[in-house]
Protein backbone atom coordinates (compact mmCIF):
# COMPACT_ATOMS: atom_id res chain seq x y z
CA UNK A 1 17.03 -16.01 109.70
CA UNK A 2 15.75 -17.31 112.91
CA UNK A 3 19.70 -19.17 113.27
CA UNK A 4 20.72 -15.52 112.67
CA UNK A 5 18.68 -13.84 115.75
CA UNK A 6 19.14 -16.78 118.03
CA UNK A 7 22.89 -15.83 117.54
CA UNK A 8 22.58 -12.03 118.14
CA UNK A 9 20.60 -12.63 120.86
CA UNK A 10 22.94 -14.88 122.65
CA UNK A 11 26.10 -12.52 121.58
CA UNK A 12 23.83 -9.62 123.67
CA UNK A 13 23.42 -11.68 126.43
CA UNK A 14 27.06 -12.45 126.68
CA UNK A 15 28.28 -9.20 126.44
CA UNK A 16 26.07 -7.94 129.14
CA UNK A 17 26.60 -11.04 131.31
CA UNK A 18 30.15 -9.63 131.39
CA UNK A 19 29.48 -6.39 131.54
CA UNK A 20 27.69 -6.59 134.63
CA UNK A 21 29.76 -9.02 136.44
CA UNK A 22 31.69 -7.60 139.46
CA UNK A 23 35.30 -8.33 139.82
CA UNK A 24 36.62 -10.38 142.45
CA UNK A 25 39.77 -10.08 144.81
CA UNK A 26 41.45 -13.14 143.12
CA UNK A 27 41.02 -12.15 139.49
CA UNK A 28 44.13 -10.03 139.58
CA UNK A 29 47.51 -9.99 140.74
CA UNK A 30 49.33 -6.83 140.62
CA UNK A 31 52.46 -7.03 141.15
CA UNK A 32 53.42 -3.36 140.13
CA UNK A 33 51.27 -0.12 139.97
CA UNK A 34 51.00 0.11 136.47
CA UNK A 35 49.22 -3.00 135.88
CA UNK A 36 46.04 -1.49 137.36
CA UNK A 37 46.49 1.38 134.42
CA UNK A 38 43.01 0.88 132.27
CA UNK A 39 41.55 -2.32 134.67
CA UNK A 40 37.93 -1.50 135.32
CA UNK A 41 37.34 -2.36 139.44
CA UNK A 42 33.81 -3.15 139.52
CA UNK A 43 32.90 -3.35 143.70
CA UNK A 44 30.02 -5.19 145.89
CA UNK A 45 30.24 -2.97 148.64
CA UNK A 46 29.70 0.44 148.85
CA UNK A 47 30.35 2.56 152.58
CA UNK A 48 30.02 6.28 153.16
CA UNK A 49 28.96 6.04 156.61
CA UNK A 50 28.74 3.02 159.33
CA UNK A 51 26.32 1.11 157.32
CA UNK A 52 27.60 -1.21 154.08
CA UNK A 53 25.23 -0.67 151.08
CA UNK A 54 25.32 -3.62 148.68
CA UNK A 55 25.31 -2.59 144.98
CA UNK A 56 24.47 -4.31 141.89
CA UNK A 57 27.41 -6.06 139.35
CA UNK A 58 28.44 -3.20 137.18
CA UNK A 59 26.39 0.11 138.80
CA UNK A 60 29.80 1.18 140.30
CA UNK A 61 33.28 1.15 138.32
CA UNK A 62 36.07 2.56 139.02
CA UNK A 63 39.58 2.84 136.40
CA UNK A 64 42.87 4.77 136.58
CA UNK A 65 43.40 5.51 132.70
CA UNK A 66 46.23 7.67 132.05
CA UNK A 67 46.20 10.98 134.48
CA UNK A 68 42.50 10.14 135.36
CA UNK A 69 41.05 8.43 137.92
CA UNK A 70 36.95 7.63 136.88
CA UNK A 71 34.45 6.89 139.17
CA UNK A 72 30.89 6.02 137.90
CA UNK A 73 27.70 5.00 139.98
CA UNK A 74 28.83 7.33 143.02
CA UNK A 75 26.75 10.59 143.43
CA UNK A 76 28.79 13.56 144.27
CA UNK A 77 32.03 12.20 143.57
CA UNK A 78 33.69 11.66 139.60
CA UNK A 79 36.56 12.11 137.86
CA UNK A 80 39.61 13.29 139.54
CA UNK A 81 43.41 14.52 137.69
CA UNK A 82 46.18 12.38 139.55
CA UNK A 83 48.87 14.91 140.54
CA UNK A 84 50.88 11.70 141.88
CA UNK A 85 51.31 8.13 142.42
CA UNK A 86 53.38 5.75 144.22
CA UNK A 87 53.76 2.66 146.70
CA UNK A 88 53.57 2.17 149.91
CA UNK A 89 54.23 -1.63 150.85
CA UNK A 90 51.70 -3.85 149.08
CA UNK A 91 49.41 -0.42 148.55
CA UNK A 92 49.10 2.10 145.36
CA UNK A 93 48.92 6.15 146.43
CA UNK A 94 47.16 8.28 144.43
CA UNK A 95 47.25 12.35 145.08
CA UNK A 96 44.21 14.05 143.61
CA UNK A 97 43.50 16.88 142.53
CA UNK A 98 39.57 18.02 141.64
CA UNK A 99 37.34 21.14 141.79
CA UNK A 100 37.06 24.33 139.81
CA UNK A 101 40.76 25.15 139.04
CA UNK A 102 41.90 21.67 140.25
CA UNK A 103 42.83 23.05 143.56
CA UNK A 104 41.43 20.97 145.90
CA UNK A 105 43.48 17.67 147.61
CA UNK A 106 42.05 14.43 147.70
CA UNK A 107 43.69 10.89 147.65
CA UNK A 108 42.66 7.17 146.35
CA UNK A 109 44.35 4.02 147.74
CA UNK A 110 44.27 1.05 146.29
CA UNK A 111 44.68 -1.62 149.27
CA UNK A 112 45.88 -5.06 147.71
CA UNK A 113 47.19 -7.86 150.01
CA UNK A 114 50.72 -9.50 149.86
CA UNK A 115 49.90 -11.52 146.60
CA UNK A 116 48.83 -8.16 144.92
CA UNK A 117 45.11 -9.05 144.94
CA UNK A 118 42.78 -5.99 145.81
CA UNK A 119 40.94 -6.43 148.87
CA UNK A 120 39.68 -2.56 149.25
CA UNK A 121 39.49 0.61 147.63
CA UNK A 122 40.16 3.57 149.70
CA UNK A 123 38.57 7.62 148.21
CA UNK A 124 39.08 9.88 150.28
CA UNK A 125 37.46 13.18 148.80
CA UNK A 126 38.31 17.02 150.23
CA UNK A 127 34.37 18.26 149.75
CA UNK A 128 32.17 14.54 150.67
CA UNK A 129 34.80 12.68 152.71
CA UNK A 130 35.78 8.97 152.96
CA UNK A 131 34.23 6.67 150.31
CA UNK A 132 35.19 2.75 150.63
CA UNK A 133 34.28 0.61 148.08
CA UNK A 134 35.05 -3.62 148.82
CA UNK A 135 35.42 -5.97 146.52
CA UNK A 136 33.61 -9.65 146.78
CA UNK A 137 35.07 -13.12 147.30
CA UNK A 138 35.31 -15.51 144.29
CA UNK A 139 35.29 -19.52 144.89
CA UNK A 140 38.42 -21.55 144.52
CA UNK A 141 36.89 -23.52 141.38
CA UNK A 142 35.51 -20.50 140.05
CA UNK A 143 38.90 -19.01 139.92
CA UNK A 144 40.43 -22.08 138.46
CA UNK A 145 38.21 -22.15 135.43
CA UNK A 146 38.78 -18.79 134.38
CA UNK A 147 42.31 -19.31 134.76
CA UNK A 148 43.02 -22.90 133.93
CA UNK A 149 43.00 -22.39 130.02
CA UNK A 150 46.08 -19.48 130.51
CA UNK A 151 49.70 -19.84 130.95
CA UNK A 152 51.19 -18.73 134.26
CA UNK A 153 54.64 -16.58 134.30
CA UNK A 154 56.35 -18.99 136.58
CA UNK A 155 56.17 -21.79 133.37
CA UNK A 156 58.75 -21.08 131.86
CA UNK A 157 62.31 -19.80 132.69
CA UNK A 158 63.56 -17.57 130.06
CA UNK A 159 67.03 -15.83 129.25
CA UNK A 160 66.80 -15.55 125.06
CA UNK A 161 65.29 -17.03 122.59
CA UNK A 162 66.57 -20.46 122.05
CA UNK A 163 64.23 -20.91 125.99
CA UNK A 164 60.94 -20.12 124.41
CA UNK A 165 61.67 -22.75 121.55
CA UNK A 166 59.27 -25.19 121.43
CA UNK A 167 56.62 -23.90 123.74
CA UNK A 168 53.63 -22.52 123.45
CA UNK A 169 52.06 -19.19 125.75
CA UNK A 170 48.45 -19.24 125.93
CA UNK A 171 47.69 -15.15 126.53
CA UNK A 172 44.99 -12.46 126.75
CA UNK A 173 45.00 -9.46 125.03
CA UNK A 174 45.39 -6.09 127.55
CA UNK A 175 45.78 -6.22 130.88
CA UNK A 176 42.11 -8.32 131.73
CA UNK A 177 41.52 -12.24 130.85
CA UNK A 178 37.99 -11.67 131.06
CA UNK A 179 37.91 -9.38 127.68
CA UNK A 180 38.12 -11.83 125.64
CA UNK A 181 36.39 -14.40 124.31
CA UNK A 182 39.28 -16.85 123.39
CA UNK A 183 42.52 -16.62 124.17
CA UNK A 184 45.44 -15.81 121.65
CA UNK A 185 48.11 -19.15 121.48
CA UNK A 186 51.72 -18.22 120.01
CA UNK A 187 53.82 -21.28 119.41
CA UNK A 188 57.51 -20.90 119.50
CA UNK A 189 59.99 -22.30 117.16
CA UNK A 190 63.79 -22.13 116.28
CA UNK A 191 62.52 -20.76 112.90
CA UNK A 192 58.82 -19.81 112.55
CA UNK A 193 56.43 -18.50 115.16
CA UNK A 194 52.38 -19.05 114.98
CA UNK A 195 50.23 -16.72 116.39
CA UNK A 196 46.77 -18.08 116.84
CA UNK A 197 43.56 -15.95 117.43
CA UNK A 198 40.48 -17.75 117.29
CA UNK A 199 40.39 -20.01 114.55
CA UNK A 200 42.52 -17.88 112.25
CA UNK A 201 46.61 -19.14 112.65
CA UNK A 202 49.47 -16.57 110.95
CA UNK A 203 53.02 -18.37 110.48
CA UNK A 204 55.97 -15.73 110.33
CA UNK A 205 59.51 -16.91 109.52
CA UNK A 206 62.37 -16.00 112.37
CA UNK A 207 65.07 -14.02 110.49
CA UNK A 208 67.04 -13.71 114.01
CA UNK A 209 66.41 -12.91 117.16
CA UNK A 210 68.67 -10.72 119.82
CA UNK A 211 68.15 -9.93 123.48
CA UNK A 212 69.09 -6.71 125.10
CA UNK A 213 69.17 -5.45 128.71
CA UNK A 214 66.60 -3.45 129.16
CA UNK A 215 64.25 -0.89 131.41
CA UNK A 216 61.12 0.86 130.61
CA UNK A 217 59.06 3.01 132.76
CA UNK A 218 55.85 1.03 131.01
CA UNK A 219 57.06 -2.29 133.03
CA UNK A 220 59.16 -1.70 136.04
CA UNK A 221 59.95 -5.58 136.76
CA UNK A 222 61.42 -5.93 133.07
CA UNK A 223 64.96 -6.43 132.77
CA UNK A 224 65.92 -7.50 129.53
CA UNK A 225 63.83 -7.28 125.75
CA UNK A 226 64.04 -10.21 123.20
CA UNK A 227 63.77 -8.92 119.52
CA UNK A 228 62.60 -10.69 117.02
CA UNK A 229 63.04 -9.98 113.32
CA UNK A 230 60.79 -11.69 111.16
CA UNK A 231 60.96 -12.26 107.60
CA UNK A 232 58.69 -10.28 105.60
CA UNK A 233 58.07 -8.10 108.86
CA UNK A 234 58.85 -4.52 108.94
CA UNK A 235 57.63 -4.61 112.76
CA UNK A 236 59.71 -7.12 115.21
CA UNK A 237 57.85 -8.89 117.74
CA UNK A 238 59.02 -8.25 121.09
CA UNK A 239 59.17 -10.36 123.91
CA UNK A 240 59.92 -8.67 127.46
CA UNK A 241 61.31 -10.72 130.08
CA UNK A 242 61.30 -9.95 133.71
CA UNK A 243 63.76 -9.91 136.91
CA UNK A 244 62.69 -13.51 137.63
CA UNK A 245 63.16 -14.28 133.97
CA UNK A 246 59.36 -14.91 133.02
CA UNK A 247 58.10 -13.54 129.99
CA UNK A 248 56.12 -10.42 130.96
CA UNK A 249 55.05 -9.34 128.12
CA UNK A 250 54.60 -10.05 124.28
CA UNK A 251 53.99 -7.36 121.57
CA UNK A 252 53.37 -7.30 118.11
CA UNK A 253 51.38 -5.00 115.63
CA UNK A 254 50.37 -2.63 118.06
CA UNK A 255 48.66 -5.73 120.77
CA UNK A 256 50.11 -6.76 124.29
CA UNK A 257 50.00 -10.23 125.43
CA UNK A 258 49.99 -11.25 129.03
CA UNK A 259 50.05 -14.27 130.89
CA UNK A 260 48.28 -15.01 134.59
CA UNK A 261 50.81 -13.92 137.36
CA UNK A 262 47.94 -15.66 139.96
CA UNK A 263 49.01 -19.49 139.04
């Protein structure tokens, strides 16, 4: 019993450890506007007015999800419809609109720097005014353990199938590394595949596998799809491969796989 509560008790304090935890300017790279869709910003700097106010990990969060744009731990300013979005340079536009019959203008910008990473985020609401929230600097070896156990894009070059034979893509489940609490392996071969969570491993048989040019609005930088029918599978695993042929994106039974684009 005592084995039992030790456990819970440490399981808490893990999830709130991460819960609180800000988010840093190096955990992301985003490399197209809708890889921010459902990432939770979590700030250490808070300024209305001349002065910076320091906040605590986790009081303010802030997450585009869908046609909303959330803001929690700010008095006077919430949750906004986004009319609009697009890119200017290395910088995501949002138009707003908020206020009894969604009438009134406002505009968000996310500010990220010429690898992608956020530096600032940018409110400007039509009623309370300017709101900037900044987030803090991570250290080098910080950044390198939480990334060290992923695979990067740039690994592997891949055209079709027959490249991703043989290797193995160490991902995280939607579009944030720090969600989970081990990372998902699948291991590539001619005529199997292994998908690994934790310490359960599922083997599907490769039937065949074709790849097809390919755009969709839900990941600009993909050109061409790899589908894979498995034996046994109604559902083919899909594997979507970018303009600089890296795998962008794997999908199967409804889950999204990613790999760090910051290596």
């Amino acid at each position: 019993m005592n084995k039992i509560i030790v456990a819970l008790c440490s399981l808490l304090f893990s999830f709130l450890s991460n819960a609180q935890e800000y988010t840093y300017k190096t955990d992301r790279s985003f490399k197209h506007i809708h890889e921010v869709e459902s990432y939770t910003f979590k700030p250490s700097i808070y300024q209305q007015t001349k002065d910076q106010l320091g906040i605590a990990a986790g009081e303010v969060q802030i997450q585009i999800k869908g046609d909303s744009l959330l803001i929690e731990g700010v008095p006077g300013v919430g949750n906004y419809h986004i009319k609009s979005r697009f890119r200017i340079n290395d910088n995501f536009i949002y138009e707003l609109l908020q206020g009894a019959g969604a009438m009134k203008h406002s505009r968000f910008r996310i500010i990220n720097n010429a690898y992608g990473q956020t530096q600032i985020l940018y409110l400007f609401d039509k009623d309370t005014g300017p709101h900037v929230f900044l987030l803090p600097d991570d250290t080098p070896e910080n950044q390198k353990a939480k990334l060290e156990e992923y695979s990067a894009q740039r690994d592997h070059f891949v055209r079709s199938y027959i490249n991703l034979c043989g290797k193995d893509f160490i991902a995280f489940q939607g579009n944030d590394y720090r969600e989970l609490a081990e990372p998902t392996e699948i291991s590539f071969e001619k005529r199997k595949i292994e998908w690994t969570e934790g310490k359960s491993t599922e083997q599907y048989k490769v039937k065949r596998a074709t790849t097809y040019e390919y755009i969709t609005p839900d990941f600009p930088a993909v050109r061409s799809l790899i589908k894979v029918k498995l034996k046994k599978q109604k559902e083919r695993l899909l594997v979507y491969v970018n303009y600089r042929h890296e795998v962008e994106c794997i999908e199967f039974q409804g889950k999204q796989l990613f790999l760090t684009n910051i290596k």
